[in-house]
PDB file of N, CA and C in Angstrom:
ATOM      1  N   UNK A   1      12.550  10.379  17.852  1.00  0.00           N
ATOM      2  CA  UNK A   1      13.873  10.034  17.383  1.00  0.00           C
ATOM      3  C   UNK A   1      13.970   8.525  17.224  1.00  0.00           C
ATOM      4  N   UNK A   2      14.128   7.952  16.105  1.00  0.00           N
ATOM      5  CA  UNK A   2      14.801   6.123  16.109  1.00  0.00           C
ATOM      6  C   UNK A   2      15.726   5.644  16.810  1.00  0.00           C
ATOM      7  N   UNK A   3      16.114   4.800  16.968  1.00  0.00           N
ATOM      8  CA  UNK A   3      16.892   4.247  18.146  1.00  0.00           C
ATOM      9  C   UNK A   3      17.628   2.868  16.912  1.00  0.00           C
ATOM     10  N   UNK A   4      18.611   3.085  17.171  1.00  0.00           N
ATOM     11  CA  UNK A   4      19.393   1.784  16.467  1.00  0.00           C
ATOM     12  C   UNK A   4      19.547   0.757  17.211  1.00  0.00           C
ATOM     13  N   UNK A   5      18.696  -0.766  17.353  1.00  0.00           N
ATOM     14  CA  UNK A   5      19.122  -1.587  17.668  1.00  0.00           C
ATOM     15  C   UNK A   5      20.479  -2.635  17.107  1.00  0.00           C
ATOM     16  N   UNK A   6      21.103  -3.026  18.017  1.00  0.00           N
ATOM     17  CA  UNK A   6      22.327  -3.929  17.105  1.00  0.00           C
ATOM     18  C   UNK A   6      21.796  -5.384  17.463  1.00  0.00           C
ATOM     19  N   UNK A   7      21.602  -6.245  17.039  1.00  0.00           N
ATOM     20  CA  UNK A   7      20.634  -7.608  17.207  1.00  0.00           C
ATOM     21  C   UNK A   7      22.016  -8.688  16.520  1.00  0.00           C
ATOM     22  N   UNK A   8      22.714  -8.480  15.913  1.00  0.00           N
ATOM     23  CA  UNK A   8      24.002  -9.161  15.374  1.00  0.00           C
ATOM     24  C   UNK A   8      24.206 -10.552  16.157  1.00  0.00           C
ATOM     25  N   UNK A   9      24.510 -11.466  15.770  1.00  0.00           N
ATOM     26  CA  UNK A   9      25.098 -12.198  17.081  1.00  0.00           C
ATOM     27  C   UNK A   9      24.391 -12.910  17.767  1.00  0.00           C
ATOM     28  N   UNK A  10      23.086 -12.533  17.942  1.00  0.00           N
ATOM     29  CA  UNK A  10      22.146 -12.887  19.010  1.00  0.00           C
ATOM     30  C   UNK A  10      21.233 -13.891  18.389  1.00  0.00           C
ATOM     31  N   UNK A  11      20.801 -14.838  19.549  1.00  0.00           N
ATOM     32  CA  UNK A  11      19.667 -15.863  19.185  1.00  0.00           C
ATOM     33  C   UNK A  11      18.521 -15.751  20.063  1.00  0.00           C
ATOM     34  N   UNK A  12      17.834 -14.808  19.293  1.00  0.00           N
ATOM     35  CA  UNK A  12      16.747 -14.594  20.219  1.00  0.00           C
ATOM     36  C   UNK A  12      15.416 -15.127  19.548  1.00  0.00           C
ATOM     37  N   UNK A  13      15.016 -15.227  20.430  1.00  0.00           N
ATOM     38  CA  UNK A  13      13.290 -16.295  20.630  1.00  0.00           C
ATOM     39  C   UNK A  13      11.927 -15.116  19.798  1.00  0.00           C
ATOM     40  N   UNK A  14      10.940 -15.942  19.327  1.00  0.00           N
ATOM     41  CA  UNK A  14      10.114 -14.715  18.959  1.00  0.00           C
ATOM     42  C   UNK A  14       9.977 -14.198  19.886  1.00  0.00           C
ATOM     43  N   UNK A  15       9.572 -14.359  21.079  1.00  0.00           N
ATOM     44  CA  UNK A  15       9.239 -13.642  22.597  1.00  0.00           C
ATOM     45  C   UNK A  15      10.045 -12.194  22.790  1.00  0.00           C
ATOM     46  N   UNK A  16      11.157 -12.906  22.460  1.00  0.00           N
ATOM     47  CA  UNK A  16      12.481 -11.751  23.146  1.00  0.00           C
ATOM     48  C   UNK A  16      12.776 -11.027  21.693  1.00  0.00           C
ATOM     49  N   UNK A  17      12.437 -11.143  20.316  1.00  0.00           N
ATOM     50  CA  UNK A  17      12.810 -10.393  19.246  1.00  0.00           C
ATOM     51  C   UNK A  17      11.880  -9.531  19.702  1.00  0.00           C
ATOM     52  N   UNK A  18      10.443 -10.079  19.668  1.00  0.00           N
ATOM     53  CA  UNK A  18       8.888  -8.418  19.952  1.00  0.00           C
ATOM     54  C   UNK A  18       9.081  -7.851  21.392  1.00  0.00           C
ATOM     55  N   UNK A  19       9.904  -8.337  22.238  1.00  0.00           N
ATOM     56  CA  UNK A  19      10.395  -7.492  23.484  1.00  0.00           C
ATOM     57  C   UNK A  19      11.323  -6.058  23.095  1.00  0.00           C
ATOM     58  N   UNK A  20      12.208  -6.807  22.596  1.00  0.00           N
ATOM     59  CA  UNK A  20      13.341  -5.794  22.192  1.00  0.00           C
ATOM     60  C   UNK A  20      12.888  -5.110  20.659  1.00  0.00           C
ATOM     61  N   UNK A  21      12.194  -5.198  19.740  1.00  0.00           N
ATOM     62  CA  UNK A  21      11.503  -4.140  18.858  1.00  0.00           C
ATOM     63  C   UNK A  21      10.312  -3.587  19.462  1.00  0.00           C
ATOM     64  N   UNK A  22      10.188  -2.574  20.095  1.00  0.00           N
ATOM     65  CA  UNK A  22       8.781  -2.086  20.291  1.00  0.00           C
ATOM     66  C   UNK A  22       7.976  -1.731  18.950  1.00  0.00           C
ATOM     67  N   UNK A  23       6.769  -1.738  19.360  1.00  0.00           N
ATOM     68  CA  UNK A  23       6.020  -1.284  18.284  1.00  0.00           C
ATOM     69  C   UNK A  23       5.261   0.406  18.709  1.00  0.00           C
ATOM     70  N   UNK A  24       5.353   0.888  17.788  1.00  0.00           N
ATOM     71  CA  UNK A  24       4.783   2.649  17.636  1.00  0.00           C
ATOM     72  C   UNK A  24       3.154   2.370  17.155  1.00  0.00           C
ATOM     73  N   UNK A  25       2.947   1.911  18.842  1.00  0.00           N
ATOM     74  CA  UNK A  25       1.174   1.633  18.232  1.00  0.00           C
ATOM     75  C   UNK A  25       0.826   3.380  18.273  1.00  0.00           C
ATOM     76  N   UNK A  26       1.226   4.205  18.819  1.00  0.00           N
ATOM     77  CA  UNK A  26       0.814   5.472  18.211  1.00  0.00           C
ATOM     78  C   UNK A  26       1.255   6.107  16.957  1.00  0.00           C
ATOM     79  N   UNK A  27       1.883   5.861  16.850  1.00  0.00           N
ATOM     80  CA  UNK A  27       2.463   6.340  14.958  1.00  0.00           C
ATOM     81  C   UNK A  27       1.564   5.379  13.897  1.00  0.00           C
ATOM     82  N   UNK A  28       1.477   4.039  14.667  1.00  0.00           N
ATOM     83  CA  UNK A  28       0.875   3.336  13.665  1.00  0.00           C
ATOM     84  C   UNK A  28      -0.846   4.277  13.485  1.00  0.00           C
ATOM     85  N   UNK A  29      -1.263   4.348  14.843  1.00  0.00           N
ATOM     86  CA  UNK A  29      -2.950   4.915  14.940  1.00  0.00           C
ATOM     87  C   UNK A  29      -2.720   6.410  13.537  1.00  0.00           C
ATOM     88  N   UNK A  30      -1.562   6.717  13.993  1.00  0.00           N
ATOM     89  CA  UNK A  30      -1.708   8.091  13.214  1.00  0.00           C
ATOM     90  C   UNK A  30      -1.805   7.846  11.254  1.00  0.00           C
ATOM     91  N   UNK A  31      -0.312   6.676  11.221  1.00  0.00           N
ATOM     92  CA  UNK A  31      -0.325   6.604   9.659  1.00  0.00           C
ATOM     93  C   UNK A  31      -1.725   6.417   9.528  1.00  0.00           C
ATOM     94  N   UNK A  32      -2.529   5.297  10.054  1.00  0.00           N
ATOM     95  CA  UNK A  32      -3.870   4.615   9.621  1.00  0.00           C
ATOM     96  C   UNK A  32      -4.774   6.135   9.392  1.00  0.00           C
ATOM     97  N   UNK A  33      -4.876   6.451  10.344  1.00  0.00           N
ATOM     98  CA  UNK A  33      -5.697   7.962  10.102  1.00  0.00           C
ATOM     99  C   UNK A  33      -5.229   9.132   8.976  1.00  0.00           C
ATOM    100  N   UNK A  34      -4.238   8.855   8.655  1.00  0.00           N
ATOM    101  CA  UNK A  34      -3.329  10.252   7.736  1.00  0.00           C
ATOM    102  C   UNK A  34      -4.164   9.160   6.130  1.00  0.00           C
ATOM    103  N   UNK A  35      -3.547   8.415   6.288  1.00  0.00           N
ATOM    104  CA  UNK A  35      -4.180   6.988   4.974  1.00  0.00           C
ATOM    105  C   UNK A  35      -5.219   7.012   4.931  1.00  0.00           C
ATOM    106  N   UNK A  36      -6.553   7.426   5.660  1.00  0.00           N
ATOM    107  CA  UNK A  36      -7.936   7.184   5.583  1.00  0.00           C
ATOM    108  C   UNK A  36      -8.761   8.585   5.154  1.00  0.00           C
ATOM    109  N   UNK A  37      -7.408   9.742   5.602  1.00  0.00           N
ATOM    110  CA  UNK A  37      -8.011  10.904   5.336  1.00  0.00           C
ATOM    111  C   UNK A  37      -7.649  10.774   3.645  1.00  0.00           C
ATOM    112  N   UNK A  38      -6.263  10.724   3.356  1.00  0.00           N
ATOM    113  CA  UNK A  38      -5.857  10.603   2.012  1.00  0.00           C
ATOM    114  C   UNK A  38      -6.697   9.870   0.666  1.00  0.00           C
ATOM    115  N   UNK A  39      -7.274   8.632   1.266  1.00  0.00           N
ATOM    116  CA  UNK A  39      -8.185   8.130   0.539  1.00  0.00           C
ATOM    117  C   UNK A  39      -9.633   8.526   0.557  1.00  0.00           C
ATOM    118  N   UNK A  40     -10.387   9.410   1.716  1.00  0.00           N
ATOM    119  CA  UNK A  40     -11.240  10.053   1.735  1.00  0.00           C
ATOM    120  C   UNK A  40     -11.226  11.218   0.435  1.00  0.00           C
ATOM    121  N   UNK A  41     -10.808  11.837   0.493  1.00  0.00           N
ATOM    122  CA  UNK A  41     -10.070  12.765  -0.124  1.00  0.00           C
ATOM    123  C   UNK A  41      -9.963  12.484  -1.803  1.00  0.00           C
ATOM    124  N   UNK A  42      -9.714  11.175  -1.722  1.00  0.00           N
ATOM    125  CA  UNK A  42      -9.627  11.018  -3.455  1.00  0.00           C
ATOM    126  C   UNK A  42     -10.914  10.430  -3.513  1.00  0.00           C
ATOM    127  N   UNK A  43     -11.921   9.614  -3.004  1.00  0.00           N
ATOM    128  CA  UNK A  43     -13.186   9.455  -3.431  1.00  0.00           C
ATOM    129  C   UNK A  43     -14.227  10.504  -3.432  1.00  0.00           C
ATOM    130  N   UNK A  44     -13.825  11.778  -2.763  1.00  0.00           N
ATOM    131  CA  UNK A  44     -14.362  12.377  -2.917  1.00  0.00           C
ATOM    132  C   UNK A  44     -14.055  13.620  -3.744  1.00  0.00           C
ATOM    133  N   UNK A  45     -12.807  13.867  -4.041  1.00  0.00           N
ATOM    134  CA  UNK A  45     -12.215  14.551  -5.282  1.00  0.00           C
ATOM    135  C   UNK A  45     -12.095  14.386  -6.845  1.00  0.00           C
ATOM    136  N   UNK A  46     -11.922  12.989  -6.288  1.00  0.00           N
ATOM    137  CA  UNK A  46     -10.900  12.016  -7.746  1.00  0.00           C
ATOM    138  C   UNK A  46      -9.864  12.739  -8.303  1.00  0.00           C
ATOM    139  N   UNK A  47      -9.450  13.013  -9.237  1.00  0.00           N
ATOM    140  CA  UNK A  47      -8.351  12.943  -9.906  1.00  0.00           C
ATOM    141  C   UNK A  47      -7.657  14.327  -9.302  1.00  0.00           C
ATOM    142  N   UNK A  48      -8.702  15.242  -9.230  1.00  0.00           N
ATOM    143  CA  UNK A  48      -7.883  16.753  -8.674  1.00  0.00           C
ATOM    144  C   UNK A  48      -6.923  16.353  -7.458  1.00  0.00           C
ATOM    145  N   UNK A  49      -7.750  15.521  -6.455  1.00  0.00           N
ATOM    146  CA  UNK A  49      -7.012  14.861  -5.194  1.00  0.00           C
ATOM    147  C   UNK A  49      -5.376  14.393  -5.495  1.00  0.00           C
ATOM    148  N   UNK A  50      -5.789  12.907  -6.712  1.00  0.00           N
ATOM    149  CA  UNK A  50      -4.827  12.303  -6.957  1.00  0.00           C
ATOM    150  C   UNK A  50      -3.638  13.465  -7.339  1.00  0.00           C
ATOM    151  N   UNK A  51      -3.619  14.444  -8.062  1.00  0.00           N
ATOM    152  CA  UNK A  51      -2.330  14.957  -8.661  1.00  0.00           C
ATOM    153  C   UNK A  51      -2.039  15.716  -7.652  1.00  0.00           C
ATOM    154  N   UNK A  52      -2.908  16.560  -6.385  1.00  0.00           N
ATOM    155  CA  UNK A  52      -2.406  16.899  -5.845  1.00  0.00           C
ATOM    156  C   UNK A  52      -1.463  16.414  -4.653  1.00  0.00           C
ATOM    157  N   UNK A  53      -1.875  15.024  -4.320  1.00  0.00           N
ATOM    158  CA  UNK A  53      -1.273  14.059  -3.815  1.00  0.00           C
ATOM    159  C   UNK A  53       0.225  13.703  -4.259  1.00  0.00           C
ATOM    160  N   UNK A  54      -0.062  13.699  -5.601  1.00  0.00           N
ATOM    161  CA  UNK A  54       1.596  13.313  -6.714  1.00  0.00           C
ATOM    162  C   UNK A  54       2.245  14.478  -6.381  1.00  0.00           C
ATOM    163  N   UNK A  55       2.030  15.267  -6.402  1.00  0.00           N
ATOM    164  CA  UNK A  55       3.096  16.654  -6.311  1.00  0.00           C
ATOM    165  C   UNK A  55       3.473  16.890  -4.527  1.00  0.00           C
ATOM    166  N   UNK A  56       2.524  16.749  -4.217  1.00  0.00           N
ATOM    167  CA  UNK A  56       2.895  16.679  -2.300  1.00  0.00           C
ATOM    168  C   UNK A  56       4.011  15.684  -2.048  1.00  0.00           C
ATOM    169  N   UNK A  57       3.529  14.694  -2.465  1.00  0.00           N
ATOM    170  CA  UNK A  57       4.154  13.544  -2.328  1.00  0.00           C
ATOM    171  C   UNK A  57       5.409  12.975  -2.801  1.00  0.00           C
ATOM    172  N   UNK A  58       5.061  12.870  -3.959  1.00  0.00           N
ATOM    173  CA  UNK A  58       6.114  13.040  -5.294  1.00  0.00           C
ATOM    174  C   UNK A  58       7.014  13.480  -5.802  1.00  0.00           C
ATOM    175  N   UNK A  59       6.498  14.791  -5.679  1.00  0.00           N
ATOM    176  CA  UNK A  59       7.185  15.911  -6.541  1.00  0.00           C
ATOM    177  C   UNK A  59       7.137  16.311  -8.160  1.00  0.00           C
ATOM    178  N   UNK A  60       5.484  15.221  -8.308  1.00  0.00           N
ATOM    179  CA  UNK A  60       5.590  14.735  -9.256  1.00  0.00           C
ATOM    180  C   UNK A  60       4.233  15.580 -10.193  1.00  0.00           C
ATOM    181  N   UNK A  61       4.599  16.519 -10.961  1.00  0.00           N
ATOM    182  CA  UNK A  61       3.245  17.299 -11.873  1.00  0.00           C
ATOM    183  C   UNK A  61       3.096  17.004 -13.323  1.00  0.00           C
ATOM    184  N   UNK A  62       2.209  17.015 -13.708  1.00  0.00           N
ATOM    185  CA  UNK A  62       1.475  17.045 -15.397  1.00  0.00           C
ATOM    186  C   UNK A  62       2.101  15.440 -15.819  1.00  0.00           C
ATOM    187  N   UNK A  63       1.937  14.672 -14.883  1.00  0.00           N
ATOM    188  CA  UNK A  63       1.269  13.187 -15.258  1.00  0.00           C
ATOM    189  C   UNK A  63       0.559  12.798 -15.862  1.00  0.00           C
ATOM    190  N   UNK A  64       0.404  11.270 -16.869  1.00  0.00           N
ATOM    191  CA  UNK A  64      -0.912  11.139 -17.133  1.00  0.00           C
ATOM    192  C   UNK A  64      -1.260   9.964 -16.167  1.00  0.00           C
ATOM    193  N   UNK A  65      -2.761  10.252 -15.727  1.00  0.00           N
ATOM    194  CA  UNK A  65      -2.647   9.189 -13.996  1.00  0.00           C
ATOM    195  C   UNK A  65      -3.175   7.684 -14.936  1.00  0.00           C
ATOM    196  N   UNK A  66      -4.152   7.717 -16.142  1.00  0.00           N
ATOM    197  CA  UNK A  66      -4.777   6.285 -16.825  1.00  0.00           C
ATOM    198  C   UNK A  66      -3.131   5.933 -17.039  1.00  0.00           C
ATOM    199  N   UNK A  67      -3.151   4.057 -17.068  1.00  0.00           N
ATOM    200  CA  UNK A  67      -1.999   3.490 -17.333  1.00  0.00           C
ATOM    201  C   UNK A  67      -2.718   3.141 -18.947  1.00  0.00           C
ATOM    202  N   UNK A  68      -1.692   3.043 -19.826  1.00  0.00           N
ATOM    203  CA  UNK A  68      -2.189   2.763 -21.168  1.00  0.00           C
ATOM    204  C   UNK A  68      -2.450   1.206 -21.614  1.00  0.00           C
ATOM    205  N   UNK A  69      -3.175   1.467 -22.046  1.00  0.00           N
ATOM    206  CA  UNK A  69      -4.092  -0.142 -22.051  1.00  0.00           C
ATOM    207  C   UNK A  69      -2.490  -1.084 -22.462  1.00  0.00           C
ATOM    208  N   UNK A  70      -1.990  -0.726 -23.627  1.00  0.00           N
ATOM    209  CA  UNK A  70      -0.847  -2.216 -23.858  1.00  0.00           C
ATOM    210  C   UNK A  70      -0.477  -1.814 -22.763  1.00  0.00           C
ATOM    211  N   UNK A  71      -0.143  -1.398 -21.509  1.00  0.00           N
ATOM    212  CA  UNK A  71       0.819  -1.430 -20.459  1.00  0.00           C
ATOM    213  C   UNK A  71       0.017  -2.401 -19.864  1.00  0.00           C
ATOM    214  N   UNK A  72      -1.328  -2.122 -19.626  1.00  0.00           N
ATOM    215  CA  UNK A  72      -2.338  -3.278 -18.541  1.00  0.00           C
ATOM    216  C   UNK A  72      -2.491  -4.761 -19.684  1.00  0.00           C
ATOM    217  N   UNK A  73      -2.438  -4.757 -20.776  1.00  0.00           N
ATOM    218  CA  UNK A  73      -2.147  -6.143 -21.405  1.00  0.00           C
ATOM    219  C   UNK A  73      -1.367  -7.104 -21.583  1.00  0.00           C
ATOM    220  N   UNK A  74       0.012  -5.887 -21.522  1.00  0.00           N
ATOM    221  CA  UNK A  74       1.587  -6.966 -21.561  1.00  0.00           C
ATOM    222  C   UNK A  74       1.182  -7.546 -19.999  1.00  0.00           C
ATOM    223  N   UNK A  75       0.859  -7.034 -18.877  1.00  0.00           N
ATOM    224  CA  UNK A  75       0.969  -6.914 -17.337  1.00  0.00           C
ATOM    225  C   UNK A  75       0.453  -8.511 -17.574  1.00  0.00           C
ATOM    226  N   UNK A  76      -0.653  -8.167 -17.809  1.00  0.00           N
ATOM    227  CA  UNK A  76      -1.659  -9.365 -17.535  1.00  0.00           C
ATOM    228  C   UNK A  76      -1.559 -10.865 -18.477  1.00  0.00           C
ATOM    229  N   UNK A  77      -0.824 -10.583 -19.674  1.00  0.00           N
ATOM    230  CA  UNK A  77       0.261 -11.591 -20.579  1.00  0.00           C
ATOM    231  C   UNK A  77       1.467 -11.868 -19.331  1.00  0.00           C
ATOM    232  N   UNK A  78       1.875 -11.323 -18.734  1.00  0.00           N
ATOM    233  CA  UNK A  78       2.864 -12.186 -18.069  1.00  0.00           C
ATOM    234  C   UNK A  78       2.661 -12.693 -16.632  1.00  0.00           C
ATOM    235  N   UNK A  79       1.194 -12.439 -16.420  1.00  0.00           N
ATOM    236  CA  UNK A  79       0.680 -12.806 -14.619  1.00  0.00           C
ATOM    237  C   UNK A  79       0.615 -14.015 -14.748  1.00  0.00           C
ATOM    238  N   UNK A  80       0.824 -14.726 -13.633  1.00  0.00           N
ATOM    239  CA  UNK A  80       1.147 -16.170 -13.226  1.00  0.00           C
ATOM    240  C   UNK A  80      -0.640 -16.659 -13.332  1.00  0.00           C
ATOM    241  N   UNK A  81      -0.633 -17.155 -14.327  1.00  0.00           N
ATOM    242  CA  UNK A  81      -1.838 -17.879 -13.867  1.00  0.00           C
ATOM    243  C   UNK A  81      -3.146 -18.542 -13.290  1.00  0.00           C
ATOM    244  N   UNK A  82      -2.318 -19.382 -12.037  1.00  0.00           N
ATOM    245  CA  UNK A  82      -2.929 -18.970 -10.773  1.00  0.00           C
ATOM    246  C   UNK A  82      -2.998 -18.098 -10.058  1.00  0.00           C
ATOM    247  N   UNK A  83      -2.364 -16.916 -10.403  1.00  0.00           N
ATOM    248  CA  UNK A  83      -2.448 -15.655  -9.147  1.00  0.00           C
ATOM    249  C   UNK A  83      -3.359 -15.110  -9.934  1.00  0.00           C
ATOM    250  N   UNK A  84      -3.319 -15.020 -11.415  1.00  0.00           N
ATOM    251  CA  UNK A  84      -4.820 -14.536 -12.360  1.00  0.00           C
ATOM    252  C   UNK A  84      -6.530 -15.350 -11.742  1.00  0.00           C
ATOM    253  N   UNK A  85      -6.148 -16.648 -11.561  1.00  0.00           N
ATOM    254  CA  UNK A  85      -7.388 -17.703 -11.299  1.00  0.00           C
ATOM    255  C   UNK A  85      -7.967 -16.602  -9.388  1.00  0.00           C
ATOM    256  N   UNK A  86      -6.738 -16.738  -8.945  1.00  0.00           N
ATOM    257  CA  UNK A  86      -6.976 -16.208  -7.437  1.00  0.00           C
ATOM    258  C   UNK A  86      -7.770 -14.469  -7.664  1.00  0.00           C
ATOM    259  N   UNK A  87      -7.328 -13.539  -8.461  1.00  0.00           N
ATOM    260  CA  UNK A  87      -7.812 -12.006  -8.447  1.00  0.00           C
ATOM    261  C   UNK A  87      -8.844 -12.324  -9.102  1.00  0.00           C
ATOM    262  N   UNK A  88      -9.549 -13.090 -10.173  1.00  0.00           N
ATOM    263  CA  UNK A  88     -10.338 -13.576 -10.550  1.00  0.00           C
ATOM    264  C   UNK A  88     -11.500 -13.676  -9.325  1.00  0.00           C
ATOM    265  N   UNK A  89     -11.454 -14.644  -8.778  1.00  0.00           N
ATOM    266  CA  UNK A  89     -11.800 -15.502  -7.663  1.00  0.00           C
ATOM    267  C   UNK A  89     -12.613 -14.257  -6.548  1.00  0.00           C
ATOM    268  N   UNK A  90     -11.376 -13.711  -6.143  1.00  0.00           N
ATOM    269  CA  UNK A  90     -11.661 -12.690  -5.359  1.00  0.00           C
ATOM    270  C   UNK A  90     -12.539 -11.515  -6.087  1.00  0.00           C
ATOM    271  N   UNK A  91     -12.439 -10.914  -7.359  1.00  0.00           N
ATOM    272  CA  UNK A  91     -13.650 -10.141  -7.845  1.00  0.00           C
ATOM    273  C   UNK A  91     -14.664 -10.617  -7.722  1.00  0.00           C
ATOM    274  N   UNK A  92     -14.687 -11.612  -8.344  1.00  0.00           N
ATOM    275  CA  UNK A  92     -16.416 -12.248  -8.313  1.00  0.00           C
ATOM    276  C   UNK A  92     -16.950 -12.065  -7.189  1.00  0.00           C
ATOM    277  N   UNK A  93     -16.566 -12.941  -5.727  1.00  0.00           N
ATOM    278  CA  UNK A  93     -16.788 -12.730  -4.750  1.00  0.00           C
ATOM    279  C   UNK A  93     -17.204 -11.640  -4.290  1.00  0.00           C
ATOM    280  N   UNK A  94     -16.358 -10.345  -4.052  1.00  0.00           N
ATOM    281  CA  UNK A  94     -16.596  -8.949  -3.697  1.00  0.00           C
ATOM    282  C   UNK A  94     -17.573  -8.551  -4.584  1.00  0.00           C
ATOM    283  N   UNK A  95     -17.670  -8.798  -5.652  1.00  0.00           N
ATOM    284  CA  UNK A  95     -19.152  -8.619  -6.772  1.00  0.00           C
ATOM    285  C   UNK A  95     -20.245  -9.191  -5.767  1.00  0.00           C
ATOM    286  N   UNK A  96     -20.314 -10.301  -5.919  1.00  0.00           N
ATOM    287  CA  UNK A  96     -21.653 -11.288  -4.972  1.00  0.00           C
ATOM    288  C   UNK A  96     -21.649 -10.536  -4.027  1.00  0.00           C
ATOM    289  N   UNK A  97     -20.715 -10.236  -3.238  1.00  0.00           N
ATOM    290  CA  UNK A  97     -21.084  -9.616  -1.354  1.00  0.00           C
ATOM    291  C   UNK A  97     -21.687  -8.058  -2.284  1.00  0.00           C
ATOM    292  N   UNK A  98     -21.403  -7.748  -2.989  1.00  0.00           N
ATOM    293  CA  UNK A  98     -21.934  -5.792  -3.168  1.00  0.00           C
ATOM    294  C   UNK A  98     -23.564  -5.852  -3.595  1.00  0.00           C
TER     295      UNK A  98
END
């Protein structure tokens, strides 16, 4: 069950904010594991996975899952630049380490 904290009003310290929010390190262990099966699941399915995922999930059937290329061109016509130079940056890299 959640618990409503009321925090209003108050000046509390980082110390005393992560006192008074606990953390669900067991819910967290679980999402991580539910997320690892889910992505297991699509590398080893692919796409059958993915739609069945959309409809579990979703609610969502007879999708098309490819995004259409002008959709990934306008995207990338309006990316900032440097955040293009940075995903850039980072492929190469993960290229070199593979």
């Amino acid at each position: 069950m959640l618990r409503t904290l009321d925090l209003r009003g108050q000046s509390l310290s980082p110390a005393e904010l992560l006192a008074a929010v606990p953390r669900a390190t067991a819910a967290r262990s679980e999402a991580l594991a539910t997320a690892a099966r889910l992505v297991d699941d699509v590398a080893s399915r692919g796409e059958a996975a993915l739609r069945e995922q959309a409809e579990q999930f979703d609610g969502v059937t007879g999708h098309d899952i490819r995004v259409p290329a002008s959709h990934l061109d306008e995207a990338l016509e309006q990316l900032d630049p440097a955040v293009r130079a940075a995903l850039e940056q980072a492929i190469d890299r993960v290229r070199a380490a593979s």
